[in-house]
C-alpha atoms as a PDB file:
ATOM      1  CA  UNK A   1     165.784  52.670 -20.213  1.00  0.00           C
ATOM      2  CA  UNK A   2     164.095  55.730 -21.376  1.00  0.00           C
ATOM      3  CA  UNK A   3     166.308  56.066 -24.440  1.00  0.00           C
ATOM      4  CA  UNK A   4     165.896  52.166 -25.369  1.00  0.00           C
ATOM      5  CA  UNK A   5     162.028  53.083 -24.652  1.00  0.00           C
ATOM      6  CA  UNK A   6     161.934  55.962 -27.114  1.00  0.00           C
ATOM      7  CA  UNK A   7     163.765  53.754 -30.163  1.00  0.00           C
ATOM      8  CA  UNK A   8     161.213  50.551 -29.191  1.00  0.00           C
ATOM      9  CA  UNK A   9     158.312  53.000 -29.608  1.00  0.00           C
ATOM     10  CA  UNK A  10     159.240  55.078 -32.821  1.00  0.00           C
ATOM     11  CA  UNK A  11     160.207  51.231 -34.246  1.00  0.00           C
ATOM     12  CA  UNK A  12     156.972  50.089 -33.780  1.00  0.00           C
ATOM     13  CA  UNK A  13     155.203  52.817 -34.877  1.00  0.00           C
ATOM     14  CA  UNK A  14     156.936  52.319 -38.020  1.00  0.00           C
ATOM     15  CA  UNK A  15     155.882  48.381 -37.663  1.00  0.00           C
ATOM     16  CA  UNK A  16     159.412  47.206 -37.545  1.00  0.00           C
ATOM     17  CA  UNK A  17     160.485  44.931 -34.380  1.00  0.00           C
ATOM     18  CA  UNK A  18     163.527  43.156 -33.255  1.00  0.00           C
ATOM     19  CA  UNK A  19     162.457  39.536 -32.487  1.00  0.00           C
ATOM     20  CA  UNK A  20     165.779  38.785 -30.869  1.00  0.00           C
ATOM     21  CA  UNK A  21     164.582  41.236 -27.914  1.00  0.00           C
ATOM     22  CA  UNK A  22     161.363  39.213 -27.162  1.00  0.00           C
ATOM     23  CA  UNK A  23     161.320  36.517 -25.762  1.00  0.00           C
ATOM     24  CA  UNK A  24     160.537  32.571 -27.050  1.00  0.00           C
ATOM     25  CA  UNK A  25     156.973  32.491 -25.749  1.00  0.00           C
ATOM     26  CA  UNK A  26     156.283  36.310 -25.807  1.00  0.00           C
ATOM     27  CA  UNK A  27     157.733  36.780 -29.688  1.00  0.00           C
ATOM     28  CA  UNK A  28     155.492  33.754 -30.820  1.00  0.00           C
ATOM     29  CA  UNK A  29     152.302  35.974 -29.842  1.00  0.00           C
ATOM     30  CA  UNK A  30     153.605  38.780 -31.906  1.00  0.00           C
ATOM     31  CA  UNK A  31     152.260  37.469 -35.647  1.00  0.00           C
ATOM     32  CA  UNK A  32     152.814  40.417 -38.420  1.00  0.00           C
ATOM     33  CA  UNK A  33     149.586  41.573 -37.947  1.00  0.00           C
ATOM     34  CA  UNK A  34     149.694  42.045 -33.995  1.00  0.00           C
ATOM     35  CA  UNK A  35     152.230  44.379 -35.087  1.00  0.00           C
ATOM     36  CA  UNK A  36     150.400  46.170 -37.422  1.00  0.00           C
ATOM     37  CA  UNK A  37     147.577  46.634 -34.742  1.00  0.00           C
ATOM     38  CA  UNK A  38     150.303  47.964 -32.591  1.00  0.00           C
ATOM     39  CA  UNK A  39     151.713  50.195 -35.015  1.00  0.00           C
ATOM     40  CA  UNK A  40     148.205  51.603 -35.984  1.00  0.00           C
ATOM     41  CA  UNK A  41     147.444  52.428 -32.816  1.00  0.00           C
ATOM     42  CA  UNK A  42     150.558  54.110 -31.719  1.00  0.00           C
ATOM     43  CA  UNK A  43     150.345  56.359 -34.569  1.00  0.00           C
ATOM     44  CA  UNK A  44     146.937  57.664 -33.548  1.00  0.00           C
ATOM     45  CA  UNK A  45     149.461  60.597 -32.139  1.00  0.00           C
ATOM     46  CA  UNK A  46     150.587  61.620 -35.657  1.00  0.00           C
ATOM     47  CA  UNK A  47     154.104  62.308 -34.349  1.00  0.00           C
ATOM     48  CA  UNK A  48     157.243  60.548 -32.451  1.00  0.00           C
ATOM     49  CA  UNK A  49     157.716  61.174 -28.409  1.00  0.00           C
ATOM     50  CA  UNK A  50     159.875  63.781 -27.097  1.00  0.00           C
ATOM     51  CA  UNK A  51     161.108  61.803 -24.358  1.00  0.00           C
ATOM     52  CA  UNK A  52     160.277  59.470 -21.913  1.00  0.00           C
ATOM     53  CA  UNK A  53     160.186  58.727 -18.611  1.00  0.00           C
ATOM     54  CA  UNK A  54     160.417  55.660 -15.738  1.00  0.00           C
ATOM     55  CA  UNK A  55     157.394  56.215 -14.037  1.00  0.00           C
ATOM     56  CA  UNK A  56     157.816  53.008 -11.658  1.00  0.00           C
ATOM     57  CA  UNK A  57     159.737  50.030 -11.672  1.00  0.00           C
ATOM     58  CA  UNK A  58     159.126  47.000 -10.253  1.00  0.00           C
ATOM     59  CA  UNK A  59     160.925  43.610  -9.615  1.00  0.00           C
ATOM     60  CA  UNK A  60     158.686  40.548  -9.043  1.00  0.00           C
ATOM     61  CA  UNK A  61     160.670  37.248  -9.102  1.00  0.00           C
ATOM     62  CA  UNK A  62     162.346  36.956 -11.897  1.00  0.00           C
ATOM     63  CA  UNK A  63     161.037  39.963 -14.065  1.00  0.00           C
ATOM     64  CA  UNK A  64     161.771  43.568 -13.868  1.00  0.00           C
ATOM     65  CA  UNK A  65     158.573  45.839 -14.550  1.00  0.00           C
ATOM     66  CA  UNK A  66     158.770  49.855 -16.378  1.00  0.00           C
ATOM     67  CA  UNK A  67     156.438  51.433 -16.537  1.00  0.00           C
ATOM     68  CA  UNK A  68     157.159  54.331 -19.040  1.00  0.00           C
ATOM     69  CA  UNK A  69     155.690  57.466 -19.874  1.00  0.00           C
ATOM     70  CA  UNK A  70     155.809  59.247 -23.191  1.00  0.00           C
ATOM     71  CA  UNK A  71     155.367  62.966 -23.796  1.00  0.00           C
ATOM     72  CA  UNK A  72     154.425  64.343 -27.343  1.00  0.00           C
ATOM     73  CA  UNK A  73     155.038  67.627 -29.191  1.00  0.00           C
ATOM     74  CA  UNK A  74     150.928  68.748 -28.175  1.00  0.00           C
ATOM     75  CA  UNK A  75     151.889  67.625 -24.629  1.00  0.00           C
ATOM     76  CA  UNK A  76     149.179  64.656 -25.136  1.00  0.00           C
ATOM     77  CA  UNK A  77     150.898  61.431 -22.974  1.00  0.00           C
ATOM     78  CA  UNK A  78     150.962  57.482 -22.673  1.00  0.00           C
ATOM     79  CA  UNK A  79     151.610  55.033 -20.850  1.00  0.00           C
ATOM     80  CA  UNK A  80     153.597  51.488 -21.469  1.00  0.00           C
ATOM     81  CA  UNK A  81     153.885  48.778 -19.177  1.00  0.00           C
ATOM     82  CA  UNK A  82     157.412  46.474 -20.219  1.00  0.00           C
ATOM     83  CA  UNK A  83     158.081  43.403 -18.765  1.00  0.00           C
ATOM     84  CA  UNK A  84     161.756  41.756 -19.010  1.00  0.00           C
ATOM     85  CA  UNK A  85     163.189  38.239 -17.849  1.00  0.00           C
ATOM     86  CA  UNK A  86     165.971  38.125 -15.934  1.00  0.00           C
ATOM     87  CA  UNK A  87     168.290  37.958 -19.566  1.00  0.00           C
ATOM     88  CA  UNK A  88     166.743  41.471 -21.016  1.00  0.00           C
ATOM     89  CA  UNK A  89     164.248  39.907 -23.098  1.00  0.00           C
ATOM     90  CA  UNK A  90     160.940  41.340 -23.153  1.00  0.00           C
ATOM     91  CA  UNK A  91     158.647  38.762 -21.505  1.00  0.00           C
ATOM     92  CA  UNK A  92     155.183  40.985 -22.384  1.00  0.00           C
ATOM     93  CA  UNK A  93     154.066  44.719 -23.202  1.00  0.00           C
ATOM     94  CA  UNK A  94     150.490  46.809 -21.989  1.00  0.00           C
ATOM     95  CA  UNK A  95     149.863  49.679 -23.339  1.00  0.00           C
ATOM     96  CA  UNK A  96     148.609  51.254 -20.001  1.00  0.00           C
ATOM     97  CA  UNK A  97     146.893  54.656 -21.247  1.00  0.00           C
ATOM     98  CA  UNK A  98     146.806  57.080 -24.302  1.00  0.00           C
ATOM     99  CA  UNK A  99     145.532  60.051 -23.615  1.00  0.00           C
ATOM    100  CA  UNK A 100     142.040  60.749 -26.097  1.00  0.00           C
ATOM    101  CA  UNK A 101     141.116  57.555 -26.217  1.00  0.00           C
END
């Protein structure tokens, strides 16, 4: 998880996403320029995260909840809350903190 949560972040910093990993209902809210807001923001760091880390996870019903922390070169942190269905897909994302705001 932490590596697939490291490649999902620098991706959408860089405004790219894999629709096949979302899924049907959660991918429709994700319109080019959600992205783009996304992407913005994440970049408000200036650089890529060292590493991260499962903070907690959580299985409610059908879903499995991460949430994941990121560390960056400064040692500034954030915080992402992914959601998954029972097939992998992502079924929703919160950015949970970010450190400055």
């Amino acid at each position: 998880m932490p590596a697939w949560a490291l490649q999902w972040f620098v991706q959408m910093q860089a405004g790219k996403i894999d629709r096949g990993q979302y899924t049907t209902a959660y991918g429709a809210q994700l319109t080019d320029k959600a992205v783009q807001a996304m992407s913005r923001y994440l970049n408000l760091y200036d650089a890529r995260p060292l590493r991260a880390e499962i903070m907690q996870r959580r299985v409610i019903d059908k879903q499995t909840f991460y949430l994941m922390k990121f560390i960056f070169p400064r040692g500034d942190a954030s915080s992402i809350l992914f959601g998954f269905d029972s097939e992998g897909k992502i079924t929703g994302i919160g950015v949970r903190s970010m450190a400055g705001d």
